[in-house]
C-alpha atoms as a PDB file:
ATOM      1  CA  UNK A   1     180.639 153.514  47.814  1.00  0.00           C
ATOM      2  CA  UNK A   2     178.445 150.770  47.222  1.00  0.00           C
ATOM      3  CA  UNK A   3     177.627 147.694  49.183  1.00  0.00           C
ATOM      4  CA  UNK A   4     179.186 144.524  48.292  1.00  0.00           C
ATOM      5  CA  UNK A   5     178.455 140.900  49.436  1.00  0.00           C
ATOM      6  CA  UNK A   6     180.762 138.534  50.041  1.00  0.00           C
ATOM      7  CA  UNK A   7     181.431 135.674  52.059  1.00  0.00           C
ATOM      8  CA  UNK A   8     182.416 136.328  55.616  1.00  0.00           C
ATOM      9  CA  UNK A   9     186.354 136.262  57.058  1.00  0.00           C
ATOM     10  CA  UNK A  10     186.753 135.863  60.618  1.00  0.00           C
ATOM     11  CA  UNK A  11     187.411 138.882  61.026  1.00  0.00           C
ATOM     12  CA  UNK A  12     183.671 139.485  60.452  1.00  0.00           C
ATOM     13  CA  UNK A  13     182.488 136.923  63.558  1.00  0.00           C
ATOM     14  CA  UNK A  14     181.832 139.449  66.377  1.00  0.00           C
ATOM     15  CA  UNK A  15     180.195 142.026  63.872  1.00  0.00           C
ATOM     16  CA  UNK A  16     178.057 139.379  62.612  1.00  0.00           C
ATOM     17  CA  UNK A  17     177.399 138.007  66.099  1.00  0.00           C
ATOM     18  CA  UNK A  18     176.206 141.171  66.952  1.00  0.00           C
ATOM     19  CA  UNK A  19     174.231 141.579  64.414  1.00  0.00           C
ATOM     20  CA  UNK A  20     172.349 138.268  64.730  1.00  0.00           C
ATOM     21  CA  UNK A  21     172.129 139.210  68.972  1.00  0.00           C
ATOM     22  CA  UNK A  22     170.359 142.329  68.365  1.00  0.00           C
ATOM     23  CA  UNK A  23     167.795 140.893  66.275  1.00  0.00           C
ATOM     24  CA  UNK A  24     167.594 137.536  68.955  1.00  0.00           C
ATOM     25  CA  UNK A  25     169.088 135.645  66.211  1.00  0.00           C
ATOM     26  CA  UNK A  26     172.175 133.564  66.449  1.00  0.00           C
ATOM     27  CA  UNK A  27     175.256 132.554  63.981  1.00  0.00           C
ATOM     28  CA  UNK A  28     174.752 129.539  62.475  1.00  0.00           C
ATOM     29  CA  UNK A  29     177.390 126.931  61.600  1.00  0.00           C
ATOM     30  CA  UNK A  30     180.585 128.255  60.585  1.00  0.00           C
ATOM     31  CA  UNK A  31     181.185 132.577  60.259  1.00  0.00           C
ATOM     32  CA  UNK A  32     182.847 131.588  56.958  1.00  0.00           C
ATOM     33  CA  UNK A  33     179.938 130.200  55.257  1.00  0.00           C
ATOM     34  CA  UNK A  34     177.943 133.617  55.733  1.00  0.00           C
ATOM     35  CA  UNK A  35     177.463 136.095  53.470  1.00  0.00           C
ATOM     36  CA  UNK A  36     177.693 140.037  54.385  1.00  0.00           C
ATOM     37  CA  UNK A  37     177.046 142.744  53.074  1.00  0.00           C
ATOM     38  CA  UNK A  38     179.360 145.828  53.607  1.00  0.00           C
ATOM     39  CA  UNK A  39     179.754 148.997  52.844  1.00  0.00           C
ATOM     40  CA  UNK A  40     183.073 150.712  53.305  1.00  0.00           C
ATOM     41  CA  UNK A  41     183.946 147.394  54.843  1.00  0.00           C
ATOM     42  CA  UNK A  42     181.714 147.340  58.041  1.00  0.00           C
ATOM     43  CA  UNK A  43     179.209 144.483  57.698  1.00  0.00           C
ATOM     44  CA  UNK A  44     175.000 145.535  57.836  1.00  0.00           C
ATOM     45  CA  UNK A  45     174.001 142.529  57.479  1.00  0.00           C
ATOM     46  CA  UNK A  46     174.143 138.514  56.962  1.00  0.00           C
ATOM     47  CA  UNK A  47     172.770 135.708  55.573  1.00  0.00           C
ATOM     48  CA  UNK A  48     173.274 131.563  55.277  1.00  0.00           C
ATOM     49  CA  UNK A  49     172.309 129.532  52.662  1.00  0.00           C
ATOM     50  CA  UNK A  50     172.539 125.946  52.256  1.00  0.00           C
ATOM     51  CA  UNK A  51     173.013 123.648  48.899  1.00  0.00           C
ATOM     52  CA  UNK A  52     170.459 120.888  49.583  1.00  0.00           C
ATOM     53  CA  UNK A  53     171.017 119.244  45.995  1.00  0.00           C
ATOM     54  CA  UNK A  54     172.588 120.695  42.707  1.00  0.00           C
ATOM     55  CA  UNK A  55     169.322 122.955  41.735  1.00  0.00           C
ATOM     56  CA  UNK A  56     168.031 123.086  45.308  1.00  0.00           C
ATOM     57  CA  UNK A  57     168.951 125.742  47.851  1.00  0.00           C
ATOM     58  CA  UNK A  58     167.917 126.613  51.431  1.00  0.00           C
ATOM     59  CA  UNK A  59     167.538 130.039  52.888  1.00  0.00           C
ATOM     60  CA  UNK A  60     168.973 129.534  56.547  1.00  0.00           C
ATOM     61  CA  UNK A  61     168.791 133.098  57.945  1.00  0.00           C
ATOM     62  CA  UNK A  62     169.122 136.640  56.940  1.00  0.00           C
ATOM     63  CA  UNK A  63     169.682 139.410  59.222  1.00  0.00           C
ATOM     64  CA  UNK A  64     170.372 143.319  58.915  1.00  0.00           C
ATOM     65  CA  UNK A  65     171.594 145.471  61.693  1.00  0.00           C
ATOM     66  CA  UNK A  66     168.227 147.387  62.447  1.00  0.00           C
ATOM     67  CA  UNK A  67     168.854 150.858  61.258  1.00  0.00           C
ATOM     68  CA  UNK A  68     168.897 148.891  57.934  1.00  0.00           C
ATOM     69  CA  UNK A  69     165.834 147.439  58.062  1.00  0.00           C
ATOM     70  CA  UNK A  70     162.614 149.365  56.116  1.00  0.00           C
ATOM     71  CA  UNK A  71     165.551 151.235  54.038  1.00  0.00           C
ATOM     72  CA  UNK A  72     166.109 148.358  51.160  1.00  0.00           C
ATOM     73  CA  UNK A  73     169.228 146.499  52.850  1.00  0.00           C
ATOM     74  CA  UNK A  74     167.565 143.273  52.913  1.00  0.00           C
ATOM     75  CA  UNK A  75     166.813 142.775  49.544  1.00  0.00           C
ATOM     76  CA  UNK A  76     169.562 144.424  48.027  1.00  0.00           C
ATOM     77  CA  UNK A  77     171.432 141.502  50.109  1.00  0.00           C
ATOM     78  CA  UNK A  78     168.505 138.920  48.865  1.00  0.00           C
ATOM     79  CA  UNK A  79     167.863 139.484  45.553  1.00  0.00           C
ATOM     80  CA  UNK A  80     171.782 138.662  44.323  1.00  0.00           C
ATOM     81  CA  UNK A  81     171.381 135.340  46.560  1.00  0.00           C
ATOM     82  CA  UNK A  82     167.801 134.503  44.704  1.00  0.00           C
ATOM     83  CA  UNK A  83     169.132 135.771  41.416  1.00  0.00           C
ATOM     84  CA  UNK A  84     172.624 133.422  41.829  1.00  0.00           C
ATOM     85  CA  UNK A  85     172.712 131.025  44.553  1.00  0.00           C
ATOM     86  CA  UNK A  86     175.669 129.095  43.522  1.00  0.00           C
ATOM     87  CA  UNK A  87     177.423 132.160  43.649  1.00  0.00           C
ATOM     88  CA  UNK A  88     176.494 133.068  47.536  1.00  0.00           C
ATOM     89  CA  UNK A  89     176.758 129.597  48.951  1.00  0.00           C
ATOM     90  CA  UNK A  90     180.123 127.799  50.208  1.00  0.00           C
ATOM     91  CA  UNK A  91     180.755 125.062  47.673  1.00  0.00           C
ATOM     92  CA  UNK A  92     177.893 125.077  45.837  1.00  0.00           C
ATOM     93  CA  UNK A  93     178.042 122.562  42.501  1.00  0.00           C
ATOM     94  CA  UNK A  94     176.213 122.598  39.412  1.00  0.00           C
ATOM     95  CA  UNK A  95     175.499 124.234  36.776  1.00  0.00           C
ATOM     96  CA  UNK A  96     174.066 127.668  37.791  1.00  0.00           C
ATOM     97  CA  UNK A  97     172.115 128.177  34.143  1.00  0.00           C
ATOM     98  CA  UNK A  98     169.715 125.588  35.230  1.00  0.00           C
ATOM     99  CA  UNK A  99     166.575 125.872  36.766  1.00  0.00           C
ATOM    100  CA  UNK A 100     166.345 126.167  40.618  1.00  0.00           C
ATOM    101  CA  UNK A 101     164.803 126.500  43.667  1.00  0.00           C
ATOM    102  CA  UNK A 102     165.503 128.366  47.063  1.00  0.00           C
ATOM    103  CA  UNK A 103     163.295 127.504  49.740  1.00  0.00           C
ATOM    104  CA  UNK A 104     163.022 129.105  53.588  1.00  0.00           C
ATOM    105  CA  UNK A 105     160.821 129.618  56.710  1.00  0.00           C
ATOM    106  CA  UNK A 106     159.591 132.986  57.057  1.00  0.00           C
ATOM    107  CA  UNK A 107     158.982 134.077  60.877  1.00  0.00           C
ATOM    108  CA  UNK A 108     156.694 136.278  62.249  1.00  0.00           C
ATOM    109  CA  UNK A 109     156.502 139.704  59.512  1.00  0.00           C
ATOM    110  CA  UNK A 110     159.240 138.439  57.585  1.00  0.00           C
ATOM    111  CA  UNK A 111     156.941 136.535  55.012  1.00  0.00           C
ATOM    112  CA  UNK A 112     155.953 140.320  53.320  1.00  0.00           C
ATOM    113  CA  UNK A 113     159.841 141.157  53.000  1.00  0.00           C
ATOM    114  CA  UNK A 114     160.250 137.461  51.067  1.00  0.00           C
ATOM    115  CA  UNK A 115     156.788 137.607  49.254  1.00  0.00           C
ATOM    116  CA  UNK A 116     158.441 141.437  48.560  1.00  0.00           C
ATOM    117  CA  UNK A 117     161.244 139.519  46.924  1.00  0.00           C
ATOM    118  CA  UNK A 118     159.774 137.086  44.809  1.00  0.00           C
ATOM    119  CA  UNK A 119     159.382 134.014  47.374  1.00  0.00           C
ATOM    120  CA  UNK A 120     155.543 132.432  47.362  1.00  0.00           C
ATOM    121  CA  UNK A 121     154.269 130.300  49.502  1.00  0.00           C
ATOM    122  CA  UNK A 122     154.297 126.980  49.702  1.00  0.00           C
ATOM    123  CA  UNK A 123     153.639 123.688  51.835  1.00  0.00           C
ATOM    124  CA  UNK A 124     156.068 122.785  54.396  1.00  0.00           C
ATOM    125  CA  UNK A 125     156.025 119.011  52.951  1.00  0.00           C
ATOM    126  CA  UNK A 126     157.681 120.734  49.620  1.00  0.00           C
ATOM    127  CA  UNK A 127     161.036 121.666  52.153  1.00  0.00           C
ATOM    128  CA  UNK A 128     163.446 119.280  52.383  1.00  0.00           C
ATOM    129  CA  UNK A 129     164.645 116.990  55.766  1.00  0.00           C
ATOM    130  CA  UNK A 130     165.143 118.619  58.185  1.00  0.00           C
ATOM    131  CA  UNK A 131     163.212 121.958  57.645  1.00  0.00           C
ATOM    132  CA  UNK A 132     160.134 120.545  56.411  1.00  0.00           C
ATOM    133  CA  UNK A 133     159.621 119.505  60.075  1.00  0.00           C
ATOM    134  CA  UNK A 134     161.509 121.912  62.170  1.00  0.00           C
ATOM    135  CA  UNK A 135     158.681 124.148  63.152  1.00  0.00           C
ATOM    136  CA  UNK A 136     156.701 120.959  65.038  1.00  0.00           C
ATOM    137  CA  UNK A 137     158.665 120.890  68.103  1.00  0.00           C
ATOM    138  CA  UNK A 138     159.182 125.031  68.202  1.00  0.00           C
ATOM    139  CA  UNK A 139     157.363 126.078  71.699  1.00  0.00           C
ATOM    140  CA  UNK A 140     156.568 129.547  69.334  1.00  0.00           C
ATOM    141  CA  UNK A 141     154.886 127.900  66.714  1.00  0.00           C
ATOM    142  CA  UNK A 142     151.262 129.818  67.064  1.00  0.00           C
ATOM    143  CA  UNK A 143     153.073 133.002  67.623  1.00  0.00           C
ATOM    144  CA  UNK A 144     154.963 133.215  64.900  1.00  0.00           C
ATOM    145  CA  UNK A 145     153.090 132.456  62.180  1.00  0.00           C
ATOM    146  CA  UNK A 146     155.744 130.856  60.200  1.00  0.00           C
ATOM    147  CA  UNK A 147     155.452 129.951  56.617  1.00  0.00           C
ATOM    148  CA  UNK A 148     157.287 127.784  54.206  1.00  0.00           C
ATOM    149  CA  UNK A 149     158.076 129.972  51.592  1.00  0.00           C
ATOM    150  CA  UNK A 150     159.638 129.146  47.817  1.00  0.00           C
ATOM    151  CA  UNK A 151     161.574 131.166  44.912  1.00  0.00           C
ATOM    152  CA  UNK A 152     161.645 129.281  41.614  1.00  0.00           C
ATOM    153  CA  UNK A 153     164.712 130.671  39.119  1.00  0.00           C
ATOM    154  CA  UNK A 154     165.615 129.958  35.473  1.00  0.00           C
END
Protein backbone atom coordinates (compact mmCIF):
# COMPACT_ATOMS: atom_id res chain seq x y z
CA UNK A 1 0.00 0.00 0.00
CA UNK A 2 1.20 3.32 -0.47
CA UNK A 3 1.89 6.14 1.89
CA UNK A 4 -0.55 8.82 2.26
CA UNK A 5 -0.33 12.26 4.02
CA UNK A 6 -2.79 13.72 5.78
CA UNK A 7 -3.40 15.89 8.54
CA UNK A 8 -3.00 14.40 11.96
CA UNK A 9 -6.16 13.08 14.38
CA UNK A 10 -5.46 12.75 17.90
CA UNK A 11 -5.25 9.65 17.71
CA UNK A 12 -1.87 10.26 16.03
CA UNK A 13 -0.35 12.51 19.23
CA UNK A 14 1.74 9.86 21.06
CA UNK A 15 3.01 8.32 17.66
CA UNK A 16 3.97 11.64 16.56
CA UNK A 17 5.39 12.55 19.97
CA UNK A 18 7.48 9.78 19.66
CA UNK A 19 8.56 10.39 16.67
CA UNK A 20 9.64 14.00 17.27
CA UNK A 21 11.44 12.48 20.93
CA UNK A 22 13.57 10.16 19.13
CA UNK A 23 14.92 12.60 16.84
CA UNK A 24 15.22 15.38 20.11
CA UNK A 25 12.52 17.18 18.42
CA UNK A 26 9.29 18.20 19.98
CA UNK A 27 5.43 18.67 18.75
CA UNK A 28 4.73 21.90 17.96
CA UNK A 29 1.43 23.74 18.49
CA UNK A 30 -1.54 21.72 18.08
CA UNK A 31 -1.21 17.53 16.87
CA UNK A 32 -4.03 18.52 14.49
CA UNK A 33 -2.23 20.96 12.46
CA UNK A 34 0.53 18.24 11.53
CA UNK A 35 0.80 16.41 8.69
CA UNK A 36 1.78 12.48 8.64
CA UNK A 37 2.56 10.33 6.58
CA UNK A 38 1.31 6.66 6.94
CA UNK A 39 1.42 3.69 5.56
CA UNK A 40 -1.09 1.03 6.46
CA UNK A 41 -2.14 3.65 8.94
CA UNK A 42 0.93 3.83 11.33
CA UNK A 43 2.47 7.30 11.04
CA UNK A 44 6.62 7.51 9.78
CA UNK A 45 6.74 10.70 9.91
CA UNK A 46 5.53 14.53 10.46
CA UNK A 47 5.70 17.80 9.48
CA UNK A 48 4.21 21.61 10.36
CA UNK A 49 3.78 24.23 8.16
CA UNK A 50 2.63 27.61 8.72
CA UNK A 51 0.58 30.19 6.29
CA UNK A 52 2.52 33.42 6.92
CA UNK A 53 0.47 35.40 4.13
CA UNK A 54 -1.71 34.11 1.13
CA UNK A 55 1.49 33.09 -1.21
CA UNK A 56 3.86 32.76 1.74
CA UNK A 57 4.44 29.57 3.71
CA UNK A 58 6.75 28.46 6.55
CA UNK A 59 8.35 25.10 6.97
CA UNK A 60 8.11 24.56 10.88
CA UNK A 61 9.54 21.03 11.26
CA UNK A 62 9.71 17.76 9.55
CA UNK A 63 10.56 14.61 11.14
CA UNK A 64 10.72 10.77 10.08
CA UNK A 65 10.99 7.93 12.47
CA UNK A 66 14.76 6.98 11.80
CA UNK A 67 14.58 3.72 10.01
CA UNK A 68 13.02 6.11 7.41
CA UNK A 69 15.54 8.35 7.06
CA UNK A 70 18.30 7.79 3.91
CA UNK A 71 15.36 5.51 2.30
CA UNK A 72 13.26 8.54 0.48
CA UNK A 73 10.52 9.10 3.35
CA UNK A 74 11.34 12.62 3.75
CA UNK A 75 10.82 13.86 0.53
CA UNK A 76 8.18 11.76 -0.55
CA UNK A 77 6.47 13.62 2.61
CA UNK A 78 8.17 17.11 1.30
CA UNK A 79 7.82 17.31 -2.10
CA UNK A 80 3.63 17.15 -1.99
CA UNK A 81 3.97 20.03 0.80
CA UNK A 82 6.47 22.16 -1.68
CA UNK A 83 4.46 21.12 -4.70
CA UNK A 84 0.86 22.25 -2.80
CA UNK A 85 1.12 24.04 0.35
CA UNK A 86 -2.37 25.17 0.66
CA UNK A 87 -3.24 21.75 0.49
CA UNK A 88 -0.92 20.52 3.64
CA UNK A 89 -1.49 23.48 5.88
CA UNK A 90 -4.58 23.99 8.40
CA UNK A 91 -6.61 26.81 6.88
CA UNK A 92 -4.57 27.93 4.40
CA UNK A 93 -6.36 30.80 1.95
CA UNK A 94 -5.68 31.81 -1.43
CA UNK A 95 -5.50 30.91 -4.48
CA UNK A 96 -3.08 27.92 -4.76
CA UNK A 97 -2.36 28.61 -8.81
CA UNK A 98 -0.39 31.57 -7.81
CA UNK A 99 3.06 31.96 -7.29
CA UNK A 100 4.59 31.12 -3.83
CA UNK A 101 7.07 30.75 -1.49
CA UNK A 102 7.95 28.23 1.40
CA UNK A 103 10.65 29.24 3.52
CA UNK A 104 12.51 27.18 6.63
CA UNK A 105 15.66 26.83 8.82
CA UNK A 106 17.67 23.95 7.99
CA UNK A 107 19.72 22.47 11.12
CA UNK A 108 22.76 20.84 11.24
CA UNK A 109 22.83 18.12 7.80
CA UNK A 110 19.40 18.83 7.05
CA UNK A 111 20.25 21.72 4.50
CA UNK A 112 21.46 18.71 1.73
CA UNK A 113 17.98 16.85 2.28
CA UNK A 114 16.14 20.53 1.49
CA UNK A 115 18.76 21.70 -1.16
CA UNK A 116 17.89 17.72 -2.31
CA UNK A 117 14.35 18.98 -2.61
CA UNK A 118 14.46 22.05 -4.37
CA UNK A 119 14.95 24.64 -1.34
CA UNK A 120 18.12 27.25 -1.99
CA UNK A 121 19.50 29.27 0.18
CA UNK A 122 18.78 32.36 1.19
CA UNK A 123 19.33 35.31 3.81
CA UNK A 124 17.73 35.03 7.07
CA UNK A 125 16.44 38.84 6.64
CA UNK A 126 14.23 37.28 3.56
CA UNK A 127 12.18 35.01 6.59
CA UNK A 128 9.50 36.52 8.04
CA UNK A 129 8.98 37.77 12.07
CA UNK A 130 9.68 35.69 14.06
CA UNK A 131 12.03 33.20 12.22
CA UNK A 132 14.14 35.63 10.59
CA UNK A 133 15.56 36.15 14.12
CA UNK A 134 15.06 32.99 15.99
CA UNK A 135 18.48 31.55 15.59
CA UNK A 136 20.19 34.82 17.60
CA UNK A 137 19.36 33.81 21.00
CA UNK A 138 19.86 29.74 20.21
CA UNK A 139 22.90 28.71 22.73
CA UNK A 140 23.65 26.06 19.46
CA UNK A 141 23.97 28.53 16.97
CA UNK A 142 27.85 27.72 15.85
CA UNK A 143 27.09 24.10 16.08
CA UNK A 144 24.52 23.79 14.00
CA UNK A 145 25.18 25.50 11.15
CA UNK A 146 21.74 26.56 10.41
CA UNK A 147 20.64 28.09 7.21
CA UNK A 148 17.68 29.99 5.99
CA UNK A 149 16.60 28.13 3.23
CA UNK A 150 13.76 29.08 0.34
CA UNK A 151 11.49 27.09 -2.34
CA UNK A 152 9.93 29.38 -4.93
CA UNK A 153 6.62 27.59 -6.77
CA UNK A 154 4.45 28.60 -9.75
Amino acid sequence: MPYQIEFATAADENRLRSIFLASDMAVVGDTEDHVVIKEDGSAYGGALLYQMDVDLFHLLTIVVQGDGRSHGLGSKLLQPMLQNPWRYCRDAVGDPQQSYRVTTVSRGSSRRFYQKNGLVDCAFDDLTEPFNRQCEVCPELIECGSAAMVYQGQ
